[in-house]
N, C-alpha and C. Protein backbone atom coordinates (compact mmCIF):
# COMPACT_ATOMS: atom_id res chain seq x y z
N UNK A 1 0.83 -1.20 0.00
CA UNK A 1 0.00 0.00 0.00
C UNK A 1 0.87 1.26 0.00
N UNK A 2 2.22 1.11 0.64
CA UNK A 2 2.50 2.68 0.55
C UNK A 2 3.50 2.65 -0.37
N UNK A 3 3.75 1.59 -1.21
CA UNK A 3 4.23 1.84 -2.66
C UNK A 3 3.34 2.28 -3.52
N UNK A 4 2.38 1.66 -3.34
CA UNK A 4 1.33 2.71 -4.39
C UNK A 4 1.07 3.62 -3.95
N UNK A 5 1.26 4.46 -2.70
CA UNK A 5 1.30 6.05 -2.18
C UNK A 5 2.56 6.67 -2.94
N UNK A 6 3.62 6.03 -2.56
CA UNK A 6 4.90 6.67 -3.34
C UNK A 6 4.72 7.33 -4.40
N UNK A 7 4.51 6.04 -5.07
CA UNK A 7 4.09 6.31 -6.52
C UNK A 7 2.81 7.28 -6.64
N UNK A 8 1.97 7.42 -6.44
CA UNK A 8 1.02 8.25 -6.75
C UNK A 8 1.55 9.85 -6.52
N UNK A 9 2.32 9.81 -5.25
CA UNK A 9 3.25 11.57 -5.48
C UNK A 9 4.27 11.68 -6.30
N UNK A 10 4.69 10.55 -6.47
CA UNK A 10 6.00 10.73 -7.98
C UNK A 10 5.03 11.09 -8.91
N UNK A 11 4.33 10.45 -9.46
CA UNK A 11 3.62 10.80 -10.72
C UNK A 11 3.28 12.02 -10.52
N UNK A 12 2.64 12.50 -9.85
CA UNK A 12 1.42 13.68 -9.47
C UNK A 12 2.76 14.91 -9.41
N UNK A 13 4.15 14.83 -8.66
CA UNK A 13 5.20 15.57 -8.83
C UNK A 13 5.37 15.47 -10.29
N UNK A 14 5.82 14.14 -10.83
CA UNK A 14 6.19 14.56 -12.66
C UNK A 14 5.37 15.87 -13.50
N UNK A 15 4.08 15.23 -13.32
CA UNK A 15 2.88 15.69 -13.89
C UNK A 15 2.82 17.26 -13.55
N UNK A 16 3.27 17.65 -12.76
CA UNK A 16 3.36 19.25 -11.96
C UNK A 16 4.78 20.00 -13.05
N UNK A 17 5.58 19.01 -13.34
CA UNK A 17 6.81 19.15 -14.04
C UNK A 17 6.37 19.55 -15.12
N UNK A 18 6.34 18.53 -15.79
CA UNK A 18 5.58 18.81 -17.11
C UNK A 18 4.35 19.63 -17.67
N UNK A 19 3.63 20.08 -16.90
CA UNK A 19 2.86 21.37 -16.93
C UNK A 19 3.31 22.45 -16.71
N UNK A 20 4.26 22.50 -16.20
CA UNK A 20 4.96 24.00 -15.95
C UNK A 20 5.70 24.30 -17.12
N UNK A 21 6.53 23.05 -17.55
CA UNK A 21 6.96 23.57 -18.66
C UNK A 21 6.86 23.48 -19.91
N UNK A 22 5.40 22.71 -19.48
CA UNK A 22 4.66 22.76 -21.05
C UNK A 22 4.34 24.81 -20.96
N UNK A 23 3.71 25.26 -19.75
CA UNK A 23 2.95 26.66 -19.79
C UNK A 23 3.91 27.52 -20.27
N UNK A 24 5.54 27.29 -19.74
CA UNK A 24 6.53 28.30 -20.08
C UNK A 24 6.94 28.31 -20.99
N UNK A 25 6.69 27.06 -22.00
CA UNK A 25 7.18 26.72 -23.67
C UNK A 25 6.33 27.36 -24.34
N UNK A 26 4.99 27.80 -24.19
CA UNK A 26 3.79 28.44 -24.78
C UNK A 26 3.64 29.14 -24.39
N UNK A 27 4.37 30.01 -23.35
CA UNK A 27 4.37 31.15 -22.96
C UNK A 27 5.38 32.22 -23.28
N UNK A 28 6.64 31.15 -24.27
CA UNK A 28 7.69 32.21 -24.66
C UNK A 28 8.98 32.01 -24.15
N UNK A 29 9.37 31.11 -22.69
CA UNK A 29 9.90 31.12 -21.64
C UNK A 29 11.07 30.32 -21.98
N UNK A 30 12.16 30.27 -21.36
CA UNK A 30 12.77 29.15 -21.70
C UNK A 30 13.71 29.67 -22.70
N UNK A 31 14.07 28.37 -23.55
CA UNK A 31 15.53 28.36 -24.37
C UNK A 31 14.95 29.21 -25.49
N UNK A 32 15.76 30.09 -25.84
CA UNK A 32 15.16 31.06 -27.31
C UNK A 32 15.69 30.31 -28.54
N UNK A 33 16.44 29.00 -28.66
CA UNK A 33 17.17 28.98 -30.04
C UNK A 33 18.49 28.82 -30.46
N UNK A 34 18.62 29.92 -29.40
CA UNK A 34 20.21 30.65 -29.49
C UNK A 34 21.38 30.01 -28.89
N UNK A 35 21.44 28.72 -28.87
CA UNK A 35 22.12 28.15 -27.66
C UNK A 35 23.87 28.34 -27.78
N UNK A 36 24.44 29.07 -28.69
CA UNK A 36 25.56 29.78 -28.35
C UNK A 36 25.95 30.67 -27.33
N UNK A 37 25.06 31.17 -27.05
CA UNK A 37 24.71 32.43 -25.84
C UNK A 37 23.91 31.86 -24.52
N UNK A 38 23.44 30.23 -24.71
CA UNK A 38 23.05 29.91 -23.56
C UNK A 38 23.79 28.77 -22.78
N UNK A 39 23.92 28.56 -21.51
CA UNK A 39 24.55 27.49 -20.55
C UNK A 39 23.56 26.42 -20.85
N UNK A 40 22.52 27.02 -20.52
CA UNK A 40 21.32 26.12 -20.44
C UNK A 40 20.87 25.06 -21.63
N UNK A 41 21.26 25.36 -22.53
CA UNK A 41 21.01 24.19 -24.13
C UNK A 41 21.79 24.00 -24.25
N UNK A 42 23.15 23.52 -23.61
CA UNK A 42 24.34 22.32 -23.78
C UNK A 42 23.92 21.23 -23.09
């Protein structure tokens, strides 16, 4: 039983993941492209 608790906040954490940065990818947010000029897209 409290493996399937575990699991139900891992998922429910992923799922929080992936909505955020689904909203900030459609919001503009994030990597522009440019990844010469960024740390972040290596």
């Amino acid at each position: 039983m409290g493996t399937i608790f575990v699991a139900a906040i891992v998922a429910a954490a992923a799922g929080l993941a992936v909505r955020s940065i689904y909203k900030d990818k459609k919001a503009g947010k994030g990597c522009n492209g440019n990844c010469g000029n960024c740390k972040g897209c290596h």
